[in-house]
C-alpha atoms as a PDB file:
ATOM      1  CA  UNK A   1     218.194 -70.664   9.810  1.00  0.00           C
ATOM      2  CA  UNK A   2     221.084 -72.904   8.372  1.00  0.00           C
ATOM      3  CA  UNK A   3     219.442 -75.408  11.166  1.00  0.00           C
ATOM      4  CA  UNK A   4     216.053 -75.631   9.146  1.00  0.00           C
ATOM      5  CA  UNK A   5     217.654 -75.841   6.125  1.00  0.00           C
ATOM      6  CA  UNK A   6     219.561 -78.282   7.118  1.00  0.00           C
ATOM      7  CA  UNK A   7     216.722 -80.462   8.959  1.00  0.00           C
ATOM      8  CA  UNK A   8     214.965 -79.900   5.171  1.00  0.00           C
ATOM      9  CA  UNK A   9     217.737 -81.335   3.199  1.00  0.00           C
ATOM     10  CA  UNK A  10     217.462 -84.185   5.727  1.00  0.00           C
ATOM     11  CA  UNK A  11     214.212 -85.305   4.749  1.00  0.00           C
ATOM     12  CA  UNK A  12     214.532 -84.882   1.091  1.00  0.00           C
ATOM     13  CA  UNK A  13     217.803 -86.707   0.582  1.00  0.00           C
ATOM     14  CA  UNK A  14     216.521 -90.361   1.199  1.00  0.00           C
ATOM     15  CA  UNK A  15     213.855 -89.568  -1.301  1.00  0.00           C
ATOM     16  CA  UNK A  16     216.052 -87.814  -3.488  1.00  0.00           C
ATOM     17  CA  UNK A  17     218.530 -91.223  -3.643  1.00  0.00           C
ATOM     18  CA  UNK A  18     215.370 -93.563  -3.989  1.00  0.00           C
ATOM     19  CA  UNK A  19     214.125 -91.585  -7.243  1.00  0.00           C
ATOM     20  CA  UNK A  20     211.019 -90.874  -5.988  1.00  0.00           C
ATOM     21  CA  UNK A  21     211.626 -86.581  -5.391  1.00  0.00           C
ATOM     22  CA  UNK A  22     208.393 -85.865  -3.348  1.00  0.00           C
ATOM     23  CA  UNK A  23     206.771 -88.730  -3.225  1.00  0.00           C
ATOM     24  CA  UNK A  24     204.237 -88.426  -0.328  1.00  0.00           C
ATOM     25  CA  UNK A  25     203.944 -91.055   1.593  1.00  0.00           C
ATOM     26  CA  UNK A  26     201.800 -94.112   1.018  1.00  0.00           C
ATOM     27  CA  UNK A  27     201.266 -93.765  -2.979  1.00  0.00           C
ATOM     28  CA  UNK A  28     203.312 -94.972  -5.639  1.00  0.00           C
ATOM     29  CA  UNK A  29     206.451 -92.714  -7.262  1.00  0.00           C
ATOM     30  CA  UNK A  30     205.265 -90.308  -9.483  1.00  0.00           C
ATOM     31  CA  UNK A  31     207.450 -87.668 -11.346  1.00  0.00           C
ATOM     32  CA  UNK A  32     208.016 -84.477  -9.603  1.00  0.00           C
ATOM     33  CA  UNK A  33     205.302 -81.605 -10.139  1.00  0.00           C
ATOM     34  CA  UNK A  34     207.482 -78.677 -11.255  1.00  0.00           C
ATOM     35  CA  UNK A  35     205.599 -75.555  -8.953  1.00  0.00           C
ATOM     36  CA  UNK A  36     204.184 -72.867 -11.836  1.00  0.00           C
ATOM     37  CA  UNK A  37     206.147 -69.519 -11.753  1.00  0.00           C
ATOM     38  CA  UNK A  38     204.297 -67.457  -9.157  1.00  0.00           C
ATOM     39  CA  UNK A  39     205.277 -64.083  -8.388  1.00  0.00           C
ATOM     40  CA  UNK A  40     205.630 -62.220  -5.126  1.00  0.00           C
ATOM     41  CA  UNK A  41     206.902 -60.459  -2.873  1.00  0.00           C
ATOM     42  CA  UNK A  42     207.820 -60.412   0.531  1.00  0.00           C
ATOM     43  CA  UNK A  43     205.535 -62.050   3.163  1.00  0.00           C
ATOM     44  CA  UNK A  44     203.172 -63.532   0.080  1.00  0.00           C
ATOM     45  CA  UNK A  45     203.141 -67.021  -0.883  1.00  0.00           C
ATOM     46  CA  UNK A  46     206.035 -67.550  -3.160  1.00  0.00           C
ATOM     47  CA  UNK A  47     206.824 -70.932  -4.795  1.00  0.00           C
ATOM     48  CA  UNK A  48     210.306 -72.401  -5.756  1.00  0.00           C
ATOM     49  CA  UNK A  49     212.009 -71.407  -9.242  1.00  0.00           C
ATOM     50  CA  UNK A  50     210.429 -73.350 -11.856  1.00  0.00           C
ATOM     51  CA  UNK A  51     212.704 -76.598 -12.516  1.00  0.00           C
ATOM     52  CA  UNK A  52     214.011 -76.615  -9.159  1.00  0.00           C
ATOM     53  CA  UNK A  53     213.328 -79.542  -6.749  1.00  0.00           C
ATOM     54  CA  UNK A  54     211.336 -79.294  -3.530  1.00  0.00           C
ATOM     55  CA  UNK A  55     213.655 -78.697  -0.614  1.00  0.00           C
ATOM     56  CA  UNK A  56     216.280 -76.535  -2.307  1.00  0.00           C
ATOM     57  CA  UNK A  57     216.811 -72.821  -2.312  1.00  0.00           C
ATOM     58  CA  UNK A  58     214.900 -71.447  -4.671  1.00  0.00           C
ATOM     59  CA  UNK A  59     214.929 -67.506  -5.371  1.00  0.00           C
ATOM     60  CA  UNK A  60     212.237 -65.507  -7.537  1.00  0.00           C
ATOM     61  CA  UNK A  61     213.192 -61.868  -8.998  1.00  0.00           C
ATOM     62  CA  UNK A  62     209.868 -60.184  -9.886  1.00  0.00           C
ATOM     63  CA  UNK A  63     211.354 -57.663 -12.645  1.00  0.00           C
ATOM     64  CA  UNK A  64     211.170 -54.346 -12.089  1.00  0.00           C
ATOM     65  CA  UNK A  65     211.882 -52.708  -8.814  1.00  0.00           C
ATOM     66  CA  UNK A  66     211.260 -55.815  -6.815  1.00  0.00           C
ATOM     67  CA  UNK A  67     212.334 -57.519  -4.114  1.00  0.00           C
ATOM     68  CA  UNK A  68     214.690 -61.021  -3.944  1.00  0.00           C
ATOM     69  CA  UNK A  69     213.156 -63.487  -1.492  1.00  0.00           C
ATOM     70  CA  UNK A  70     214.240 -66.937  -1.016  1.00  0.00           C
ATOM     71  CA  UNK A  71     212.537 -69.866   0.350  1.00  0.00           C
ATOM     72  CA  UNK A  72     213.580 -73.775   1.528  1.00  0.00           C
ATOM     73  CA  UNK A  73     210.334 -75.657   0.172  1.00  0.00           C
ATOM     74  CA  UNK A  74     209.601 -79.274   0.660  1.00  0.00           C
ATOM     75  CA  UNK A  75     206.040 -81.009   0.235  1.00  0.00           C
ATOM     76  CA  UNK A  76     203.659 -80.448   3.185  1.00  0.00           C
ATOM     77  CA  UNK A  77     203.328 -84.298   3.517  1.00  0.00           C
ATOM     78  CA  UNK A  78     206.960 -84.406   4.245  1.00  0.00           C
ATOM     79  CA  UNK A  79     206.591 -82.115   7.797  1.00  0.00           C
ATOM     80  CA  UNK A  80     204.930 -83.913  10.353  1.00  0.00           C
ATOM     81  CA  UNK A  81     205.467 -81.452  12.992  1.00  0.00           C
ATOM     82  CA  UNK A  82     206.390 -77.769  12.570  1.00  0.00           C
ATOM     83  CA  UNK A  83     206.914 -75.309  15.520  1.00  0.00           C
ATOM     84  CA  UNK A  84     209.406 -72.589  15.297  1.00  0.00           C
ATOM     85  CA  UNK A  85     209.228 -68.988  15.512  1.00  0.00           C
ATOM     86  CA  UNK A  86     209.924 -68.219  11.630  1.00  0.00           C
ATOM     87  CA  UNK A  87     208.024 -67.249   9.018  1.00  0.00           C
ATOM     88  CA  UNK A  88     206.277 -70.136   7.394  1.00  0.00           C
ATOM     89  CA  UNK A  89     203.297 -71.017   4.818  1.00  0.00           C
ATOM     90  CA  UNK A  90     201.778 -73.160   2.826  1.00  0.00           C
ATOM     91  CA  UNK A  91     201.401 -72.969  -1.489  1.00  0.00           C
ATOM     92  CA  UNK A  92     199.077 -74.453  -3.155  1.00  0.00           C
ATOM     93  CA  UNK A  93     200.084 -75.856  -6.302  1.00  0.00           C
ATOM     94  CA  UNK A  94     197.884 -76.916  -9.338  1.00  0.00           C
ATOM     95  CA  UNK A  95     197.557 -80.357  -9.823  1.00  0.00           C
ATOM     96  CA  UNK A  96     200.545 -81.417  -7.423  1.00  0.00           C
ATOM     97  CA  UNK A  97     201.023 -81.563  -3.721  1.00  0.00           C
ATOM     98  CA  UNK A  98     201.391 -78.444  -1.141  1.00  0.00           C
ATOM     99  CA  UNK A  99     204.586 -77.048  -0.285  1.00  0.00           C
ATOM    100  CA  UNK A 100     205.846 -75.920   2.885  1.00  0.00           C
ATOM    101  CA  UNK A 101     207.938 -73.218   2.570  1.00  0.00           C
ATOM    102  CA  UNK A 102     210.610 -71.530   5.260  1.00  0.00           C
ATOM    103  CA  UNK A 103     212.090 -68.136   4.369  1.00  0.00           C
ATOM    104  CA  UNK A 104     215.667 -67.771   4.158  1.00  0.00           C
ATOM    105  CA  UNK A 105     217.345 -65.235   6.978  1.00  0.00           C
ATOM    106  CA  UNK A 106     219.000 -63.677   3.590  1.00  0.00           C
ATOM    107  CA  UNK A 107     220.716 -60.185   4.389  1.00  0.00           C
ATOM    108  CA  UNK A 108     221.250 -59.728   1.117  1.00  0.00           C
ATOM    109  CA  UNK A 109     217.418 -59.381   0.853  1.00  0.00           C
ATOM    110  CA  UNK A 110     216.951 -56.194  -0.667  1.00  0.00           C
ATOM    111  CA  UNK A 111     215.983 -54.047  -3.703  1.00  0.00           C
ATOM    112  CA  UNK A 112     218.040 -54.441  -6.115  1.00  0.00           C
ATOM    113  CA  UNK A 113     219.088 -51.163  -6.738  1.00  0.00           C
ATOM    114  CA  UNK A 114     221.339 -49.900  -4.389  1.00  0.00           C
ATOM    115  CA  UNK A 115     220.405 -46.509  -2.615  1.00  0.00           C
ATOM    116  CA  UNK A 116     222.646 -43.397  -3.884  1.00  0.00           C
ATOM    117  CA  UNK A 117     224.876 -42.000  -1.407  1.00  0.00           C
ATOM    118  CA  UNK A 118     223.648 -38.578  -0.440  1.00  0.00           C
ATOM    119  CA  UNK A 119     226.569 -36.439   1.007  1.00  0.00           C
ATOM    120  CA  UNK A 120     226.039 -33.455   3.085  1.00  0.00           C
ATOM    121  CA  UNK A 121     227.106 -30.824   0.579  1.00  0.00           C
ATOM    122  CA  UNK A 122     224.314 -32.607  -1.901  1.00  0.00           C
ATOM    123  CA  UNK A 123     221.782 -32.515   0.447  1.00  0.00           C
ATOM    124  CA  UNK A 124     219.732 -29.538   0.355  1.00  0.00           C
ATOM    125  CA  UNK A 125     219.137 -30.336  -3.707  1.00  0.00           C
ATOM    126  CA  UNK A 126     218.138 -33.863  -2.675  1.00  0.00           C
ATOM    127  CA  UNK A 127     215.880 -32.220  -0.413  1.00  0.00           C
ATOM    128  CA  UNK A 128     214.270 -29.256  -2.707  1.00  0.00           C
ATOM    129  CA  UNK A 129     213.499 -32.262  -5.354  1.00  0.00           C
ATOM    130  CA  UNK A 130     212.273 -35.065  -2.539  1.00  0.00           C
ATOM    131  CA  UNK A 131     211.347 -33.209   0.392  1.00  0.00           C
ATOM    132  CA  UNK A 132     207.648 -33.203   1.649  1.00  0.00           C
ATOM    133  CA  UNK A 133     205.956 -31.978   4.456  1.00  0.00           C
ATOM    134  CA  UNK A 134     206.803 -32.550   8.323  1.00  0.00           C
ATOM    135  CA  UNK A 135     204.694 -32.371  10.897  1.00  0.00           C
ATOM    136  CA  UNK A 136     208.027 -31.760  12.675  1.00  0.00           C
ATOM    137  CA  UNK A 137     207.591 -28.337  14.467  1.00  0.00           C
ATOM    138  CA  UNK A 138     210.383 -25.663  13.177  1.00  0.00           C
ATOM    139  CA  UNK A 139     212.777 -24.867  15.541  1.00  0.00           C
ATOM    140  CA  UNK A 140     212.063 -21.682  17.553  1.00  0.00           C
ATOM    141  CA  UNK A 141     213.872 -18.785  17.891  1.00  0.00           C
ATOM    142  CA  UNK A 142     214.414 -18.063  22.205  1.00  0.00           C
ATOM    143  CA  UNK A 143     213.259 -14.776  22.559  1.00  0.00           C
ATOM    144  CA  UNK A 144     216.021 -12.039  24.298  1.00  0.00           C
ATOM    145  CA  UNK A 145     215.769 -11.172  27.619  1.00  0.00           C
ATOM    146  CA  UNK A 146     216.274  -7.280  28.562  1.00  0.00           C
ATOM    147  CA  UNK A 147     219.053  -6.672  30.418  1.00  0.00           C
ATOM    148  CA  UNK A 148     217.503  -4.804  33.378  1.00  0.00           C
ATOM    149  CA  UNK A 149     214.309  -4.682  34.701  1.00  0.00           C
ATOM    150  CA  UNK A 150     211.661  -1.925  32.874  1.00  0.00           C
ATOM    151  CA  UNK A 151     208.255  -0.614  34.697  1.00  0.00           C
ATOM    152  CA  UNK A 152     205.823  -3.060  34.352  1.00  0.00           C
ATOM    153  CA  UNK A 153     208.246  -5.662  33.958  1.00  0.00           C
ATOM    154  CA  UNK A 154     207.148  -8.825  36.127  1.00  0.00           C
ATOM    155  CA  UNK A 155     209.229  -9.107  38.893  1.00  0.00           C
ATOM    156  CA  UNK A 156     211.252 -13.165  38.490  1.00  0.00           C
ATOM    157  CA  UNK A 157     211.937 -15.318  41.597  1.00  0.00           C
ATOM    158  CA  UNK A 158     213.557 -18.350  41.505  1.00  0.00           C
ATOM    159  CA  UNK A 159     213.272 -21.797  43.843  1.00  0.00           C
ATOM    160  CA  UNK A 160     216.758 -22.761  44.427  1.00  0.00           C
ATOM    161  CA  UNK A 161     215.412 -26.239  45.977  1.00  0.00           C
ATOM    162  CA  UNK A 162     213.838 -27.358  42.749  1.00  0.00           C
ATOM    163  CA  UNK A 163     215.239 -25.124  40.089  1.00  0.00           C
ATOM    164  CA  UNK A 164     212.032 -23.623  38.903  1.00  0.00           C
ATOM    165  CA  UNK A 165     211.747 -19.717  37.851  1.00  0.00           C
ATOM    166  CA  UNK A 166     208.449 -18.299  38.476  1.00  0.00           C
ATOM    167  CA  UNK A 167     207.109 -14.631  39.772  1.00  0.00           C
ATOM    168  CA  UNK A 168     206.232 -12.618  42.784  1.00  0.00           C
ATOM    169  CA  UNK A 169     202.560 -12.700  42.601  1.00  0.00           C
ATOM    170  CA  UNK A 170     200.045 -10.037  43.889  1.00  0.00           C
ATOM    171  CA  UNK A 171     196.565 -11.830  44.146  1.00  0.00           C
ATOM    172  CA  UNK A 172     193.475  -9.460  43.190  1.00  0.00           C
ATOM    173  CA  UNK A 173     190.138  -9.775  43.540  1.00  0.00           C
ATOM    174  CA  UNK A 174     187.962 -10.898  40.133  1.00  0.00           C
ATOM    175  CA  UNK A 175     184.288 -10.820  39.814  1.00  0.00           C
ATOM    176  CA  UNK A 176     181.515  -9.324  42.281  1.00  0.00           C
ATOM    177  CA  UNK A 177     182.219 -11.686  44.937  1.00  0.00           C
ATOM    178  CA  UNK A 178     186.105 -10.251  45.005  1.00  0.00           C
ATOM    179  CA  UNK A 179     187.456 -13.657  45.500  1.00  0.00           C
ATOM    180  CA  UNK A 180     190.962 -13.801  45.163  1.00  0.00           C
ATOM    181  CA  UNK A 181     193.476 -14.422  41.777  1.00  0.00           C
ATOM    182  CA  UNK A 182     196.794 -15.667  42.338  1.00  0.00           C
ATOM    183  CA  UNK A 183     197.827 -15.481  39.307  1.00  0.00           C
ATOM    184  CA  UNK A 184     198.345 -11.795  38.988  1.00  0.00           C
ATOM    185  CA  UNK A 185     202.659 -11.582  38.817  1.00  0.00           C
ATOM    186  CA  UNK A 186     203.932  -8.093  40.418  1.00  0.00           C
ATOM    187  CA  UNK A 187     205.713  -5.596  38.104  1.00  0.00           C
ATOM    188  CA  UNK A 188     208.770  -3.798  38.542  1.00  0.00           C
ATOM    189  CA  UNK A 189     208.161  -0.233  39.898  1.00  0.00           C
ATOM    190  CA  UNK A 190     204.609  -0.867  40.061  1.00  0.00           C
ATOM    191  CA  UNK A 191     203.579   0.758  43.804  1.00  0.00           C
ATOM    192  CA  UNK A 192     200.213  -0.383  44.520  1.00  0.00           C
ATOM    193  CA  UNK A 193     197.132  -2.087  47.107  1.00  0.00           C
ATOM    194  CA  UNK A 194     195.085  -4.879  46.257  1.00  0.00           C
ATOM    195  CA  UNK A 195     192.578  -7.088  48.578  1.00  0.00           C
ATOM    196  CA  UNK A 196     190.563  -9.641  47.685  1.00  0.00           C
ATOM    197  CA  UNK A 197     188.366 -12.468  49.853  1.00  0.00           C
ATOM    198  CA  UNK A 198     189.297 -16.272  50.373  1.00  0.00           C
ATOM    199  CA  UNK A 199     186.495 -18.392  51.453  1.00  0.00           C
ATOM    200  CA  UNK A 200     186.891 -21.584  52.822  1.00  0.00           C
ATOM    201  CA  UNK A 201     185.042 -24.750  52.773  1.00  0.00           C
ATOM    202  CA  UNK A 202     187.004 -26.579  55.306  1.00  0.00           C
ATOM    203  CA  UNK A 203     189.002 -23.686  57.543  1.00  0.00           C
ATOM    204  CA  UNK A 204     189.865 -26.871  59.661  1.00  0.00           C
ATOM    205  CA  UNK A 205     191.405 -28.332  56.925  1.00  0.00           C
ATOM    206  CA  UNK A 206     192.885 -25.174  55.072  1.00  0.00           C
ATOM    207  CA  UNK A 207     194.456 -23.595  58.425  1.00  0.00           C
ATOM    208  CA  UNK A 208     197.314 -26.000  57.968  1.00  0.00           C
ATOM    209  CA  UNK A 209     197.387 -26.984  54.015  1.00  0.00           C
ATOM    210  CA  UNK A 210     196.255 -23.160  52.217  1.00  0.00           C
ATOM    211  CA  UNK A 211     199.779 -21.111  51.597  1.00  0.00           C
ATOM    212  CA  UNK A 212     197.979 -18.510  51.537  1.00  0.00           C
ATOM    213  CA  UNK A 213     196.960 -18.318  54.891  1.00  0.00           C
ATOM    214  CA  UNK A 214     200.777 -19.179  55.803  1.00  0.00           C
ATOM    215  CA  UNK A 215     203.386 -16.026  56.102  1.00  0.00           C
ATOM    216  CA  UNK A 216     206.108 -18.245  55.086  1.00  0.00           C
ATOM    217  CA  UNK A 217     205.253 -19.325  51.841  1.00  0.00           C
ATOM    218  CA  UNK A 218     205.217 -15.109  51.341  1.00  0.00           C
ATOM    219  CA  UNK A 219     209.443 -14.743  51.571  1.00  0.00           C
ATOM    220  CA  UNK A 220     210.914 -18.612  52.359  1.00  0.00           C
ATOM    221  CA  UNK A 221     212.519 -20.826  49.586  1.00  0.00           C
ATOM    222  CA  UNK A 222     212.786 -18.329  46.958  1.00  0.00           C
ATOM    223  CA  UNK A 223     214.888 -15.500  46.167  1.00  0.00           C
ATOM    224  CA  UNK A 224     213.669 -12.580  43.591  1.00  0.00           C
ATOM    225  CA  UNK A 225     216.633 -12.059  40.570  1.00  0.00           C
ATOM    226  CA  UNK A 226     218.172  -8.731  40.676  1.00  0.00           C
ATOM    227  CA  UNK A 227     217.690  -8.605  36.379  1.00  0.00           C
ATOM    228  CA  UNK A 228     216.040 -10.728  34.205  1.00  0.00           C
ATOM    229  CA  UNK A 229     217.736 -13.721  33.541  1.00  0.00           C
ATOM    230  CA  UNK A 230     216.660 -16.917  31.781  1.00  0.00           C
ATOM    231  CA  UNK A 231     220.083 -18.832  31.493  1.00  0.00           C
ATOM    232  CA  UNK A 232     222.648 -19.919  34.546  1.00  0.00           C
ATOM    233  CA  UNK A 233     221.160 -18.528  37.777  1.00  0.00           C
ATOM    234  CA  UNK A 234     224.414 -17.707  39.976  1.00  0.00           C
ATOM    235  CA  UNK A 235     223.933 -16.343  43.664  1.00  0.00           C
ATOM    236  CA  UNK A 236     225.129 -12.913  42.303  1.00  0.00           C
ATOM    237  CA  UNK A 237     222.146 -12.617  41.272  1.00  0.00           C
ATOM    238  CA  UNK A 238     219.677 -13.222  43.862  1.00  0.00           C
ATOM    239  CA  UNK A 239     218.450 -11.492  46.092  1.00  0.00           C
ATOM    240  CA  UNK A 240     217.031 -13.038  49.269  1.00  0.00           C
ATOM    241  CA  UNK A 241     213.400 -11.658  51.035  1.00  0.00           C
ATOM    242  CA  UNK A 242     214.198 -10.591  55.092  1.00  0.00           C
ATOM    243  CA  UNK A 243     210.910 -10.748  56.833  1.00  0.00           C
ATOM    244  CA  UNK A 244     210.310  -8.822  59.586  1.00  0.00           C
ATOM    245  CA  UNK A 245     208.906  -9.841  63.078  1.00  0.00           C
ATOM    246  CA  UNK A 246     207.741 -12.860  61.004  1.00  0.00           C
ATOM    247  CA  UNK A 247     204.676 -14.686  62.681  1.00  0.00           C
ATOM    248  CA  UNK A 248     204.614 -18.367  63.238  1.00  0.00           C
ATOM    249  CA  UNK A 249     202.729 -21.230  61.043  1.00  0.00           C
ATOM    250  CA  UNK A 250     198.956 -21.075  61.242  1.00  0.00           C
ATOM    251  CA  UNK A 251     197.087 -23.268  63.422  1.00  0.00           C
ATOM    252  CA  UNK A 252     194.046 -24.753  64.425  1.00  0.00           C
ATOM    253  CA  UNK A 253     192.932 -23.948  68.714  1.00  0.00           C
ATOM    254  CA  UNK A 254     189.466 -25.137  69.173  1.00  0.00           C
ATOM    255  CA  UNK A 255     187.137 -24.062  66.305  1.00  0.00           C
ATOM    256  CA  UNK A 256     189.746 -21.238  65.618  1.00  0.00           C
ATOM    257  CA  UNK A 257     192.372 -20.862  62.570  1.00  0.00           C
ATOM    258  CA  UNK A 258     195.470 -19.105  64.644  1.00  0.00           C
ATOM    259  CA  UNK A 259     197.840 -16.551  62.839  1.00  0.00           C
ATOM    260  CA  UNK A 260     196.281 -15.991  59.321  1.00  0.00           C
ATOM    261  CA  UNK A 261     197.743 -13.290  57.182  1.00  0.00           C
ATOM    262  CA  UNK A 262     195.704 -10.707  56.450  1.00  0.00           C
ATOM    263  CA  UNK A 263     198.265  -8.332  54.832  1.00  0.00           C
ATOM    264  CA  UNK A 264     201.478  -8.303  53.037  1.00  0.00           C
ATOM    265  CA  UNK A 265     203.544  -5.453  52.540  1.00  0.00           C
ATOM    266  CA  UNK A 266     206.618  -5.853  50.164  1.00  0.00           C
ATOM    267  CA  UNK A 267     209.377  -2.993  50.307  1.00  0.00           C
ATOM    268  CA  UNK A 268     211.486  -3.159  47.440  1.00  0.00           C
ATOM    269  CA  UNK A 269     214.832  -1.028  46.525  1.00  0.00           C
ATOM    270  CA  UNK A 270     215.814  -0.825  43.584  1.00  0.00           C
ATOM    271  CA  UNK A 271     219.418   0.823  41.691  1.00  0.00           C
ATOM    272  CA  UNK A 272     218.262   1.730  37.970  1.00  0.00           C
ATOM    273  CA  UNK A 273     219.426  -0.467  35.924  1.00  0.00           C
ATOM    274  CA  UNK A 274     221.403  -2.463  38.408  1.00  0.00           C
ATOM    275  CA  UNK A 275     218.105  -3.621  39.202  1.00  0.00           C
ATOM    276  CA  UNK A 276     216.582  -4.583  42.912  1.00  0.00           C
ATOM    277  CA  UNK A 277     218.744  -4.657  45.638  1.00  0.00           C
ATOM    278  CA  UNK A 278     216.802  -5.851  48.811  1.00  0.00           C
ATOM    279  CA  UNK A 279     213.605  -6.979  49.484  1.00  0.00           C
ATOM    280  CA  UNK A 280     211.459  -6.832  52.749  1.00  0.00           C
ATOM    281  CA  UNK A 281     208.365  -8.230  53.795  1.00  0.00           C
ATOM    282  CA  UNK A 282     205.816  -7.415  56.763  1.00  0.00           C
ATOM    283  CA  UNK A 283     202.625  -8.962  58.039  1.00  0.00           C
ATOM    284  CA  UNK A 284     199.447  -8.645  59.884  1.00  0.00           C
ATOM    285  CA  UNK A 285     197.871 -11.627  61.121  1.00  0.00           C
ATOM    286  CA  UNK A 286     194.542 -12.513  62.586  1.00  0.00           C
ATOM    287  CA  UNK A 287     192.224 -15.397  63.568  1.00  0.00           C
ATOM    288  CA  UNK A 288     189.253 -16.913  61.576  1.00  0.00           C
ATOM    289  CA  UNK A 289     186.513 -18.567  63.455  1.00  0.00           C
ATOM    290  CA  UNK A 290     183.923 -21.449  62.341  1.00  0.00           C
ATOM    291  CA  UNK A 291     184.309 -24.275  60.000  1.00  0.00           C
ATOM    292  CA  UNK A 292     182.105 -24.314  56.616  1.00  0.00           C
ATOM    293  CA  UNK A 293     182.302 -21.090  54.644  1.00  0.00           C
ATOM    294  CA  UNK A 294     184.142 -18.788  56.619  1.00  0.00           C
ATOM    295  CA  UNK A 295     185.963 -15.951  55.000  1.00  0.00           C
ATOM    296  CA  UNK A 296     189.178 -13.792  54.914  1.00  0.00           C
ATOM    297  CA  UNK A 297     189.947 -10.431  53.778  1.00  0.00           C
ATOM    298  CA  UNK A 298     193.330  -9.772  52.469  1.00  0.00           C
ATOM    299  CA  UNK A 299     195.340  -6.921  51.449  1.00  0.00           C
ATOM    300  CA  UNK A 300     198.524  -6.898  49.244  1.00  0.00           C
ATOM    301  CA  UNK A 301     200.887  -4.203  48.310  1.00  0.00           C
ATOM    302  CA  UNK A 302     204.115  -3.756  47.254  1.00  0.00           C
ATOM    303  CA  UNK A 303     205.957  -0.563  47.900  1.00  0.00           C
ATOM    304  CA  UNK A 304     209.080   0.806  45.429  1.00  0.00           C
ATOM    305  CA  UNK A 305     212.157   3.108  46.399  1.00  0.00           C
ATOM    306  CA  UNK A 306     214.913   4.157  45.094  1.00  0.00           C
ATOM    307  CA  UNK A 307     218.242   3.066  46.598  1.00  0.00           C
ATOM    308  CA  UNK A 308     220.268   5.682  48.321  1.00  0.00           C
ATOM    309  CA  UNK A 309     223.589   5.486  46.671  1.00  0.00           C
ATOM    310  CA  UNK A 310     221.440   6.323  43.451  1.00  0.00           C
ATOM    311  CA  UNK A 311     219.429   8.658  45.405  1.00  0.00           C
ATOM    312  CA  UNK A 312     222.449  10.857  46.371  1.00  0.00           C
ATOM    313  CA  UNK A 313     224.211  10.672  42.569  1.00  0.00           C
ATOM    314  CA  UNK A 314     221.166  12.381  41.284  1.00  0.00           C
ATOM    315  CA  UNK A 315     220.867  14.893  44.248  1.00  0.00           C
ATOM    316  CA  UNK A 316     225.147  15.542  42.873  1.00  0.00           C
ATOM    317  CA  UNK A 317     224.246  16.131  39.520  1.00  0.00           C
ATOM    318  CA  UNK A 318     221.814  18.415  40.516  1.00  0.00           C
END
């Protein structure tokens, strides 16, 4: 900024030595216009301080709460060419000539009162007097997590690969057509059979993509968590799912879908409240024939037992 003030000054001081202040060019000296006292604030059109001369720094204090904003003005005539990023524009003034006007990079731009210093001990009355709404959502409260599993509890997993915590899902059927949910998380001591029907609009397509159709995705990357725990997973804690006999990855032969489940049957042993020890899987497979809309029945269930250290405590205490 102390550039355009500068290149300002320049054109007023040869005019300013000749005695002819503002004098645009091609008419005859005339005395100065002195600008009227308009008020503003910042970002209106503000004029120099009465009795100052176009081109100098002229400031204008509204009273009251205002703000201070100073200006470089020289008449409009005087600019013949004006193209830099600041903030410029043009007064009109009553009975004299226009000014152009540059506003001063000022940091000392500011209200004049000075904000009060608000220490941290003051604020909560600073708050109770000023304070208004938020639409800042109050912090929440993380809810405890038991310590061991209880019955009905849903039974947590957790993907090591991507760090995500989930649950061991048991799909069930929902509506009269008994297509399959799955949705439906598996609870802790919760020994029970569903089924439910998949139908498939592309079996071509869904032999290879649907993880439902595919044993693996039934016990590979993800171990179940002994407890509950919603913090720092550690290996301690996990419990990893041993299939047995496990088939191999579905697959198309022909016009035929090759190794579909069609059952899986989770054994699960559990210690009280030291929670689940091991878990096992088994499957039954088949083969799905046709393309557009062909179907699978499926059956889940998931089979409790108590471990036999704890079995043979309570058969001592007998």
């Amino acid at each position: 900024m102390d550039g355009a003030r500068g290149l300002l000054l320049a054109l007023l001081l040869p005019r300013l030595a000749a005695g002819t202040p503002g004098t645009p060019p091609g008419t005859a000296g005339t005395p100065p216009t002195t600008p009227p006292d308009i008020a503003g604030t910042r970002g209106t059109a503000l004029a120099t301080i009465p009795g100052t001369l176009p081109g100098t720094t002229g400031s204008f204090r509204p009273s009251g709460g205002g703000r201070s904003v100073s200006r470089v003005c020289v008449e409009q005539s005087l600019v013949f060419r004006s193209n830099t990023p600041y903030p410029t524009d043009t007064i009109a003034v009553p009975g004299g000539h226009d000014l152009f006007c540059v506003q001063l990079d000022d940091s000392k731009l500011n209200y004049f009162r000075q904000p009060q210093d608000i220490k941290e001990s003051h604020f909560l009355k600073f708050l109770e007097k000023y304070g208004r709404h938020s639409f800042l959502a109050p912090s929440q409260v993380q809810p405890s997590v038991p310590a061991f599993y209880r019955a009905g509890d849903p039974i947590l997993i957790y993907f090591d690969s991507s760090s995500v915590l989930s649950t061991l899902r048991q799909p069930v059927k929902v509506g009269a057509s008994g297509l399959c949910v799955d949705g439906n998380p598996a609870g802790f001591l919760d020994s029970k059979s569903t089924s439910c029907t998949r139908i498939f609009a592309n079996l071509s397509k869904s032999c290879s993509t649907d993880p439902a159709l595919d044993a693996a995705s039934y016990y590979r990357d993800f171990t179940v968590l002994k407890v509950p725990i919603n913090d720092i997973i550690v290996q301690s804690m996990q419990v990893k799912v041993s299939a047995v006999a496990p088939p191999g990855a579905p697959h198309m032969e022909h016009n035929t879908c090759i190794n579909v489940v069609s059952e899986v049957i989770y054994e699960i042993e559990f210690s009280g409240t030291h929670g689940i020890q091991s878990v096992s899987v088994r499957f039954k497979v088949s083969n799905i024939s046709g393309n557009s809309g062909s179907s699978l029945q499926q059956h889940f269930t998931l089979h409790f037992w108590v471990s036999a250290s704890v079995l043979s405590r309570l058969l001592l205490s007998l």
